[in-house]
PDB file of N, CA and C in Angstrom:
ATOM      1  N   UNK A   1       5.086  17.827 -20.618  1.00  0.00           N
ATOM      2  CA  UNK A   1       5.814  18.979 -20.124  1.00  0.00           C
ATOM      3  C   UNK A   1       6.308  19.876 -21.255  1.00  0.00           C
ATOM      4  N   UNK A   2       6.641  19.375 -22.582  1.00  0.00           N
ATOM      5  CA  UNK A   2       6.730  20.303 -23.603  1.00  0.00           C
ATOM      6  C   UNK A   2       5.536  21.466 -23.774  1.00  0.00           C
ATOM      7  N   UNK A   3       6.251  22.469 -24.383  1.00  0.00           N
ATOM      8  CA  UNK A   3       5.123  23.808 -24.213  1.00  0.00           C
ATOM      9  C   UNK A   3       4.203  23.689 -25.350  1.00  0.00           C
ATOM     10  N   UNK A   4       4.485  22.608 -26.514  1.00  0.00           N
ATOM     11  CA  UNK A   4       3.560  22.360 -27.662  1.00  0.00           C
ATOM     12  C   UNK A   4       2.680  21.393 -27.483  1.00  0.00           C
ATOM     13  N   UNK A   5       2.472  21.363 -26.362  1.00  0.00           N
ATOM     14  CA  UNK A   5       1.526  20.454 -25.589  1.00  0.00           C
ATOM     15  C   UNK A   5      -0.097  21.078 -25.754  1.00  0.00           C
ATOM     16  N   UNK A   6       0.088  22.233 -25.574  1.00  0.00           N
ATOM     17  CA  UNK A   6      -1.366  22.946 -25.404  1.00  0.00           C
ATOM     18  C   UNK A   6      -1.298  24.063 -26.679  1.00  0.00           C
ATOM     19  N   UNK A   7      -2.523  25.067 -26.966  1.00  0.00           N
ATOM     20  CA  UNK A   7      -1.981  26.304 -27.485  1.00  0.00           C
ATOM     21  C   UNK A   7      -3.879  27.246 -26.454  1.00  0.00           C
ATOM     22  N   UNK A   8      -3.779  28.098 -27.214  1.00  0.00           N
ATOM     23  CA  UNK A   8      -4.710  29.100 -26.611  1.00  0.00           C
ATOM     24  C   UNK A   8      -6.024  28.347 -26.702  1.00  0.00           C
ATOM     25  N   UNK A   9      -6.142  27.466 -27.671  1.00  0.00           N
ATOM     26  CA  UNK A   9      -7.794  27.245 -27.781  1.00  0.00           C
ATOM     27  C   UNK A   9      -8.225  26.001 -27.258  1.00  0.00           C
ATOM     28  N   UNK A  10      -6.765  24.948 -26.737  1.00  0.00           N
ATOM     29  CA  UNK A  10      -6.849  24.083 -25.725  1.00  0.00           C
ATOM     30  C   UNK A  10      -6.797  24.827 -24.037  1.00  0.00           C
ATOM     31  N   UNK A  11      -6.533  25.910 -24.093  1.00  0.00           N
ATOM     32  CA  UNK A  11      -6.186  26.541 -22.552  1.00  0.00           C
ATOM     33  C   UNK A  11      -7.929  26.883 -22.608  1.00  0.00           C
ATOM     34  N   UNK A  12      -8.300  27.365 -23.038  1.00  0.00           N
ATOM     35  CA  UNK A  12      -9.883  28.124 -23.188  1.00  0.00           C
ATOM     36  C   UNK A  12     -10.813  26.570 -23.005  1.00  0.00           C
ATOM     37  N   UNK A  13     -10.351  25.794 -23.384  1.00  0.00           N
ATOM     38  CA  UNK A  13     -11.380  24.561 -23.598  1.00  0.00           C
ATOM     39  C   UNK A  13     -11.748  24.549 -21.571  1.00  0.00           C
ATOM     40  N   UNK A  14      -9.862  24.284 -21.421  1.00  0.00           N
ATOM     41  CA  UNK A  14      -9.925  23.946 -20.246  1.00  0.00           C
ATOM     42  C   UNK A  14     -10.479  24.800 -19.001  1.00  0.00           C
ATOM     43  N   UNK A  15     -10.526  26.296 -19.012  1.00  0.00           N
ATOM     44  CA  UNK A  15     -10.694  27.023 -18.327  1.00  0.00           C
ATOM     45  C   UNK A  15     -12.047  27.151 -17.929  1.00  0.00           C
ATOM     46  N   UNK A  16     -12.583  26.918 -19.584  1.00  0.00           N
ATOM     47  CA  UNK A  16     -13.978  26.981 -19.634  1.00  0.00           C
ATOM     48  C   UNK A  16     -15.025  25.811 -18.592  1.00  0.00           C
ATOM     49  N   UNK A  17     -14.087  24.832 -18.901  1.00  0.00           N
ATOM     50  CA  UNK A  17     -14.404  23.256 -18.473  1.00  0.00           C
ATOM     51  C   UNK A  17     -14.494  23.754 -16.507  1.00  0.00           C
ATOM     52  N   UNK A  18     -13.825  24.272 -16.080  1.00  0.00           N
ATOM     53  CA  UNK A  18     -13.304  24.464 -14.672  1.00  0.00           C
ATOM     54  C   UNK A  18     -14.306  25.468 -14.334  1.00  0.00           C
ATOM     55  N   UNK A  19     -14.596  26.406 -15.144  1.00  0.00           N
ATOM     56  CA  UNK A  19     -15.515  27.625 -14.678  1.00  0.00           C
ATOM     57  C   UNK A  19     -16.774  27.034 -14.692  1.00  0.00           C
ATOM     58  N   UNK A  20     -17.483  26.053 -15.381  1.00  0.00           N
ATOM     59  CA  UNK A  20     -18.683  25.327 -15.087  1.00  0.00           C
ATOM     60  C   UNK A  20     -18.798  24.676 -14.304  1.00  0.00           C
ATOM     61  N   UNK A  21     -17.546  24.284 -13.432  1.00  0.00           N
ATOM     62  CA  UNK A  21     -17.819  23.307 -12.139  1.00  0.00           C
ATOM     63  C   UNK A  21     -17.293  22.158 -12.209  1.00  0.00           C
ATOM     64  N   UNK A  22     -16.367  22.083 -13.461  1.00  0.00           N
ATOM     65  CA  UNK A  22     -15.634  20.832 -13.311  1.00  0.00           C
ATOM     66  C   UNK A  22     -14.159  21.172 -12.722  1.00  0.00           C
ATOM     67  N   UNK A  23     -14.128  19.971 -11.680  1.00  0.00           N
ATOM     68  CA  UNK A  23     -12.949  20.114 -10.953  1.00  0.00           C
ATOM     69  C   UNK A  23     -11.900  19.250 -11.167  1.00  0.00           C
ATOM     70  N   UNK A  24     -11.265  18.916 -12.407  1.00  0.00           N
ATOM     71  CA  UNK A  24     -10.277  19.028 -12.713  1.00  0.00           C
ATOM     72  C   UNK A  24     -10.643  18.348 -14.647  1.00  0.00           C
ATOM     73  N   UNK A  25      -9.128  18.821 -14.990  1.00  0.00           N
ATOM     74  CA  UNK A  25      -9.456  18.392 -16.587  1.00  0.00           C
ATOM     75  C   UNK A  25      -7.929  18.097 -17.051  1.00  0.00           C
ATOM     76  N   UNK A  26      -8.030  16.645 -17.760  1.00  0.00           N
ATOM     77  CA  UNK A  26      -6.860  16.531 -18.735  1.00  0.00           C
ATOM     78  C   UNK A  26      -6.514  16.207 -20.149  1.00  0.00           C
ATOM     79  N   UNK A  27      -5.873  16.273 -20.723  1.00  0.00           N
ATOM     80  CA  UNK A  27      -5.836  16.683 -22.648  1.00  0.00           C
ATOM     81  C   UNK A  27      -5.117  14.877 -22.647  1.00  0.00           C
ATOM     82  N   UNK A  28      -5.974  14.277 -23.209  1.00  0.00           N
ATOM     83  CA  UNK A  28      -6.193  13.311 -23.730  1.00  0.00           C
ATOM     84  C   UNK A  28      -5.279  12.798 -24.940  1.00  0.00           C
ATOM     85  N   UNK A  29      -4.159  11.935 -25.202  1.00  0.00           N
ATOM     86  CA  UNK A  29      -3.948  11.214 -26.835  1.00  0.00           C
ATOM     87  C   UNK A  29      -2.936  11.901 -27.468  1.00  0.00           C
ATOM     88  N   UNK A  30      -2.891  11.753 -28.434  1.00  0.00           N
ATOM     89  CA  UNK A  30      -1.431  12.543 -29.126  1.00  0.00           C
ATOM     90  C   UNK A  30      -1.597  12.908 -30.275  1.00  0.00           C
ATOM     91  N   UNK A  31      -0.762  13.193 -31.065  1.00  0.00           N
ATOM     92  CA  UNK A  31      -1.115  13.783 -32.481  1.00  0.00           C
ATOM     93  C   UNK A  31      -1.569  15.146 -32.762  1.00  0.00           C
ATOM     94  N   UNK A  32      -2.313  14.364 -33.897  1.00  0.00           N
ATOM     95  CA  UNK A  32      -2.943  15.534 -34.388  1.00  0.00           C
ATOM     96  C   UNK A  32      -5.000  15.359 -33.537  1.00  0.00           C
ATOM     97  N   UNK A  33      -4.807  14.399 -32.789  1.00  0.00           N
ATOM     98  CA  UNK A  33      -6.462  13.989 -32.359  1.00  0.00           C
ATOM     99  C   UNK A  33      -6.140  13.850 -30.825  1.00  0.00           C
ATOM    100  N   UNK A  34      -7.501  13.827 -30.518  1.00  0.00           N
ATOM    101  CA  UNK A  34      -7.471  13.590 -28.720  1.00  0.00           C
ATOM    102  C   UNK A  34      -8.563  14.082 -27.731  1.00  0.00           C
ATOM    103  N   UNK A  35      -8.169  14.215 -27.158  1.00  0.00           N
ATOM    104  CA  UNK A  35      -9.633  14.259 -26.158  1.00  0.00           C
ATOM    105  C   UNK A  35      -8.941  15.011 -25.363  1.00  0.00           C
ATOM    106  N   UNK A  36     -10.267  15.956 -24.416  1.00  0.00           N
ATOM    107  CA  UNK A  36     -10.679  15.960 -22.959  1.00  0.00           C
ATOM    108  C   UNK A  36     -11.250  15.612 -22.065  1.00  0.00           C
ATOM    109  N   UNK A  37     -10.691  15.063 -21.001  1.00  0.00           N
ATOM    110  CA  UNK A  37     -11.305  14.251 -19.903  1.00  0.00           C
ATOM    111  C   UNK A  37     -11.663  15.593 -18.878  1.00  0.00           C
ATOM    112  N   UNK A  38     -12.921  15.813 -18.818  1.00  0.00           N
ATOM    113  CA  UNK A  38     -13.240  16.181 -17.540  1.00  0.00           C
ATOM    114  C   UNK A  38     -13.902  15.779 -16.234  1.00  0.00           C
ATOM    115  N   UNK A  39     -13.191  15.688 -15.219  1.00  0.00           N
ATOM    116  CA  UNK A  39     -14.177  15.254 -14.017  1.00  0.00           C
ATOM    117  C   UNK A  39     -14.689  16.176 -12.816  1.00  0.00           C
ATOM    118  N   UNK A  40     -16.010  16.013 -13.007  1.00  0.00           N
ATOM    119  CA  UNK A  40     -17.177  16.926 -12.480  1.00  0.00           C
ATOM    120  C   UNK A  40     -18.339  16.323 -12.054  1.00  0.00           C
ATOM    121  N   UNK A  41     -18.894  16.938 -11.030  1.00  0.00           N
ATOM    122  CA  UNK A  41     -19.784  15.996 -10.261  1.00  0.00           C
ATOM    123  C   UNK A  41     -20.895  16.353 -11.167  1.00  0.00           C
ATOM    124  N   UNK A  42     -22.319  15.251 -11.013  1.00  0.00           N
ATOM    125  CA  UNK A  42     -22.811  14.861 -11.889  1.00  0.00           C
ATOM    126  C   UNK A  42     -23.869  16.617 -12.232  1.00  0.00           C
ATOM    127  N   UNK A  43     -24.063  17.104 -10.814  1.00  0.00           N
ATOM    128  CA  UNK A  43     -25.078  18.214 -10.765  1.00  0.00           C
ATOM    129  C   UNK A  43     -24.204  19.466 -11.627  1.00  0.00           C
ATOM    130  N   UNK A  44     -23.259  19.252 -12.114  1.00  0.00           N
ATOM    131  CA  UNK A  44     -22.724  20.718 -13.630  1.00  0.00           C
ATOM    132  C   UNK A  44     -22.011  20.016 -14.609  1.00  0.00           C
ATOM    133  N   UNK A  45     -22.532  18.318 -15.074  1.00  0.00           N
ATOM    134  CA  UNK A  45     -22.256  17.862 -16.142  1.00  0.00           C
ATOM    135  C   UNK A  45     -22.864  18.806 -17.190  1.00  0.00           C
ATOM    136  N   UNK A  46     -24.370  19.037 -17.091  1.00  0.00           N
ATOM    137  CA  UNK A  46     -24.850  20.245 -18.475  1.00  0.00           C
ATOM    138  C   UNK A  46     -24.628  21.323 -18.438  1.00  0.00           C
ATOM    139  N   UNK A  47     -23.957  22.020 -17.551  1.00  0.00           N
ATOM    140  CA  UNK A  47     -23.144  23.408 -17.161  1.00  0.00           C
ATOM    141  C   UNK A  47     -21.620  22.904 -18.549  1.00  0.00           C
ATOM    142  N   UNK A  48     -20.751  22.043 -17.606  1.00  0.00           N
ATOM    143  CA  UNK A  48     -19.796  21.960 -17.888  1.00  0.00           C
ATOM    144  C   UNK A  48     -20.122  21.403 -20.081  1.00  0.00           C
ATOM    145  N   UNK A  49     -20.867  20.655 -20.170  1.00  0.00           N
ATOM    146  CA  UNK A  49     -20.999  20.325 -21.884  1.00  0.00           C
ATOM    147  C   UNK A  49     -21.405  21.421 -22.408  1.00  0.00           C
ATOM    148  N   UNK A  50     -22.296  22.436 -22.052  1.00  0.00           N
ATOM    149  CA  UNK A  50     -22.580  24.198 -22.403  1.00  0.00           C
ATOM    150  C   UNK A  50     -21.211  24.525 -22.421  1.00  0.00           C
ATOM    151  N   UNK A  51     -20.007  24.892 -21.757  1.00  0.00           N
ATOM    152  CA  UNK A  51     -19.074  25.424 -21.659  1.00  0.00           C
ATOM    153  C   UNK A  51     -18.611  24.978 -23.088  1.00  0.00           C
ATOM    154  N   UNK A  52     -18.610  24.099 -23.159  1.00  0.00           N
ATOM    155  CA  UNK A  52     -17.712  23.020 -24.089  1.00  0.00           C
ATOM    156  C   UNK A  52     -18.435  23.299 -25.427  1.00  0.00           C
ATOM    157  N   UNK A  53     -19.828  23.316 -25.405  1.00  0.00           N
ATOM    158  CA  UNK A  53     -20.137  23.742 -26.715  1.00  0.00           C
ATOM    159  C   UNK A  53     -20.006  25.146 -27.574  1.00  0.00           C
ATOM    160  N   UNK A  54     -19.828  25.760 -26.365  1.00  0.00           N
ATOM    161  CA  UNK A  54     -20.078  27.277 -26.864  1.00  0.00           C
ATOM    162  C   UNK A  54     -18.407  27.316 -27.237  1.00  0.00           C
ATOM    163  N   UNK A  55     -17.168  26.790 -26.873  1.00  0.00           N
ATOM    164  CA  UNK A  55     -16.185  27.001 -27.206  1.00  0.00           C
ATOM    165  C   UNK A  55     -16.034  26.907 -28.847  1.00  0.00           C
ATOM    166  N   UNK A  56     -16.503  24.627 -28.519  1.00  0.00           N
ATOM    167  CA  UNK A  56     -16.002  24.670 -30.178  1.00  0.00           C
ATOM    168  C   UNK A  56     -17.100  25.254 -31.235  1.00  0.00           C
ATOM    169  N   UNK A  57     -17.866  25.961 -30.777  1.00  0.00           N
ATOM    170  CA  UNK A  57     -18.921  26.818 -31.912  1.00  0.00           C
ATOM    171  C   UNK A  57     -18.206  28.016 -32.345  1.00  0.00           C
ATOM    172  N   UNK A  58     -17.473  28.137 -31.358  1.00  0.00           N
ATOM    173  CA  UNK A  58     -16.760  29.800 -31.004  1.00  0.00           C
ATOM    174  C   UNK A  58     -15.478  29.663 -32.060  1.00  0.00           C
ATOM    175  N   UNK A  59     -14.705  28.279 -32.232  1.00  0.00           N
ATOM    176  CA  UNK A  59     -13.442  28.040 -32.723  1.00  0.00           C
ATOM    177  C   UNK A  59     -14.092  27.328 -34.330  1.00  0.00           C
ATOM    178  N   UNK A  60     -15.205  27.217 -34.377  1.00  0.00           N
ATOM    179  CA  UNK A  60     -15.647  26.388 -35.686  1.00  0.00           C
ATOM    180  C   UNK A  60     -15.406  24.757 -35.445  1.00  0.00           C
ATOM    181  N   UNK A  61     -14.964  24.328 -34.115  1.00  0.00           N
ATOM    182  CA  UNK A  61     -14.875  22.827 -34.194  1.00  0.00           C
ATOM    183  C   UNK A  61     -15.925  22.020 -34.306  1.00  0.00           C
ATOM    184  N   UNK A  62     -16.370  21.512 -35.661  1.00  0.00           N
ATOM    185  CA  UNK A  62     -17.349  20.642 -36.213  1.00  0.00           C
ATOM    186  C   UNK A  62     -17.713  19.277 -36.192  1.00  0.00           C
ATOM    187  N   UNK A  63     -16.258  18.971 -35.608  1.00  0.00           N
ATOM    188  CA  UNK A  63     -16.622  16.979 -35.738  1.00  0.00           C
ATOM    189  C   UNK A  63     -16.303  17.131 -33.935  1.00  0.00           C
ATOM    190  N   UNK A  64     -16.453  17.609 -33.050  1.00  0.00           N
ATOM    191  CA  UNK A  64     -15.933  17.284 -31.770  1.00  0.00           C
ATOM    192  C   UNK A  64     -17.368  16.580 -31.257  1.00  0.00           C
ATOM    193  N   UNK A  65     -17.185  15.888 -30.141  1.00  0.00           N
ATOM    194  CA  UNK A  65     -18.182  15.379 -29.812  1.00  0.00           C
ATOM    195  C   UNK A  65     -18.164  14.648 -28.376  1.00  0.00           C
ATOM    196  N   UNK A  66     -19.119  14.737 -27.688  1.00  0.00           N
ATOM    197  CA  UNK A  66     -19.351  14.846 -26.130  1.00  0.00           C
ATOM    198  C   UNK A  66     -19.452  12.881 -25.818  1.00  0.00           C
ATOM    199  N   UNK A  67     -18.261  12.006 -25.402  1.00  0.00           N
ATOM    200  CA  UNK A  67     -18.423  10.848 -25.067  1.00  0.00           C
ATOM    201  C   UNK A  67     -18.917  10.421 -23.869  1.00  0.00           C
ATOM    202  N   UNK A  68     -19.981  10.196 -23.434  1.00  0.00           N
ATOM    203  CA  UNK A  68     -20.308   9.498 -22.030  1.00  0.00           C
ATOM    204  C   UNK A  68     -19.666   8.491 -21.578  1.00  0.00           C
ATOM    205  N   UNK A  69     -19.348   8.436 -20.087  1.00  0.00           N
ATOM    206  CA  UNK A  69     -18.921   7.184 -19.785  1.00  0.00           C
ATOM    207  C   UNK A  69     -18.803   7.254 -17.997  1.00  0.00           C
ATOM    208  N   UNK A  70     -18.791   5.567 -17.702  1.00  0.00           N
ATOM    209  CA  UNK A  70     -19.073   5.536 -16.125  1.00  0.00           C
ATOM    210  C   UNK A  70     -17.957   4.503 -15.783  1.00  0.00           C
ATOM    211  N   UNK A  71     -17.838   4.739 -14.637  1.00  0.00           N
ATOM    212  CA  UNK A  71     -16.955   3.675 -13.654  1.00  0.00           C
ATOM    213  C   UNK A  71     -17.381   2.472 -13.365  1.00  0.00           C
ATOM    214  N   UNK A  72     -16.599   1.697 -13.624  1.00  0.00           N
ATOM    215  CA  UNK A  72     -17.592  -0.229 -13.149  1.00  0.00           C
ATOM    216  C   UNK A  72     -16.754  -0.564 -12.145  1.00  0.00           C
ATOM    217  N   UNK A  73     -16.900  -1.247 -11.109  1.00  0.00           N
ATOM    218  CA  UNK A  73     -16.184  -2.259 -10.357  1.00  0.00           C
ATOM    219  C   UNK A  73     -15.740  -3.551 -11.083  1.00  0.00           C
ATOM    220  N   UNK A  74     -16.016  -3.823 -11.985  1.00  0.00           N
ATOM    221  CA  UNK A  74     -15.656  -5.081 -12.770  1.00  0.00           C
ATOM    222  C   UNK A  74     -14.483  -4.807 -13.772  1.00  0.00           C
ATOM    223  N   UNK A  75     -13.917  -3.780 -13.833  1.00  0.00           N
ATOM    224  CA  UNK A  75     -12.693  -3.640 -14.560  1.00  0.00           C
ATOM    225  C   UNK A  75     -13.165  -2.755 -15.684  1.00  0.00           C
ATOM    226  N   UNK A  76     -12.719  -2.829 -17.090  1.00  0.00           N
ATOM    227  CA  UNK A  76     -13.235  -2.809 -18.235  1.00  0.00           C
ATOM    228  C   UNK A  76     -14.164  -3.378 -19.016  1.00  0.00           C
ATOM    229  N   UNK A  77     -15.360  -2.767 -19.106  1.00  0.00           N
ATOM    230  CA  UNK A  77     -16.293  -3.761 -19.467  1.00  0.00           C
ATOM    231  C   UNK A  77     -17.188  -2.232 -20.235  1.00  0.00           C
ATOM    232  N   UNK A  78     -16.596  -1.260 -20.451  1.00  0.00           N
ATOM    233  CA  UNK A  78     -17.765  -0.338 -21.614  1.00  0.00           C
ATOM    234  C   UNK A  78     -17.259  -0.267 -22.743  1.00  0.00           C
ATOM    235  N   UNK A  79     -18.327  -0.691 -24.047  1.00  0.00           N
ATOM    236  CA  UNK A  79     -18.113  -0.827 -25.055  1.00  0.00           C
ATOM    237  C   UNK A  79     -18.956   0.466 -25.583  1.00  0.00           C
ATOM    238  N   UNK A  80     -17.844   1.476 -26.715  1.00  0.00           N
ATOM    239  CA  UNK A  80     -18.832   2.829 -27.300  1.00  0.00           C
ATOM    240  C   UNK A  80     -18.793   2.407 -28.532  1.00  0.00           C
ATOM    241  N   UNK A  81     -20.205   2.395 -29.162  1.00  0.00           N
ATOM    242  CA  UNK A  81     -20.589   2.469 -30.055  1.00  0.00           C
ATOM    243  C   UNK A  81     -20.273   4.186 -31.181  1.00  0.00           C
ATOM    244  N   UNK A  82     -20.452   3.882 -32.521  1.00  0.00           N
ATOM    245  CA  UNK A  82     -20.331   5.028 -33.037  1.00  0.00           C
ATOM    246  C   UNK A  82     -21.564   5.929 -32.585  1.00  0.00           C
ATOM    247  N   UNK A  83     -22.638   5.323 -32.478  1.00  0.00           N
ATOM    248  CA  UNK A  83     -24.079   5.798 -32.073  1.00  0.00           C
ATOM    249  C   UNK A  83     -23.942   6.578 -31.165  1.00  0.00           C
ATOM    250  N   UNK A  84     -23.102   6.640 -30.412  1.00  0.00           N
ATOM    251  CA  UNK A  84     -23.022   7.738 -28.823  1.00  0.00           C
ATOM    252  C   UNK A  84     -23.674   6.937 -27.979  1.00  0.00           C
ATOM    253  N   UNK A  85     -24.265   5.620 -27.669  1.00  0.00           N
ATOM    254  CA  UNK A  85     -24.497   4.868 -26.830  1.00  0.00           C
ATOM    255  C   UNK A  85     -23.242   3.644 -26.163  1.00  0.00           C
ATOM    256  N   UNK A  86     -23.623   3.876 -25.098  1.00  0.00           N
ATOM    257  CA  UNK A  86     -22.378   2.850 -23.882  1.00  0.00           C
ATOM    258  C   UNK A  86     -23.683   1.205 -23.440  1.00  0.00           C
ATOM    259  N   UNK A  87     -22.818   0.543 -24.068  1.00  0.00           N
ATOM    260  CA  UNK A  87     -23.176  -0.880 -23.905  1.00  0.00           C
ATOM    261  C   UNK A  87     -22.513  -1.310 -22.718  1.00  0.00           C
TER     262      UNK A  87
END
């Protein structure tokens, strides 16, 4: 709820994220690092990662990077590799 929660180029991430078809998005972690979670049905996942790329190209963000991941019925059970592959 603090207003230093977001600034302009986290509001743009998100807007962007929503205008491709993802229906809803939240800012991830603390610090100075963190994530966005977006959830979007599977048919404007490459809509919604276009959105996302053209931002941080737009802002110079160089190390950001697109994590895959799925829902299990078995609890916790995905392991991410640095590789960008889900075991």
């Amino acid at each position: 709820l603090a207003p230093s929660v977001t600034n302009t180029i986290m509001d743009e991430f998100y807007d962007s994220g929503i205008k491709a078809g993802a229906l809803a998005g939240k800012i991830l972690g603390a610090g100075g690092g963190g994530c966005f979670l977006f959830l979007a049905p599977p048919s404007v996942h490459e809509n919604v990662l276009h959105a996302l790329e053209t931002i941080a190209a737009k802002n110079n963000f160089t190390g950001w990077r697109h994590i895959p991941f799925k829902f299990v019925q078995s609890g916790s059970d995905i392991i991410f590799n640095r590789d960008g592959n889900i075991y």
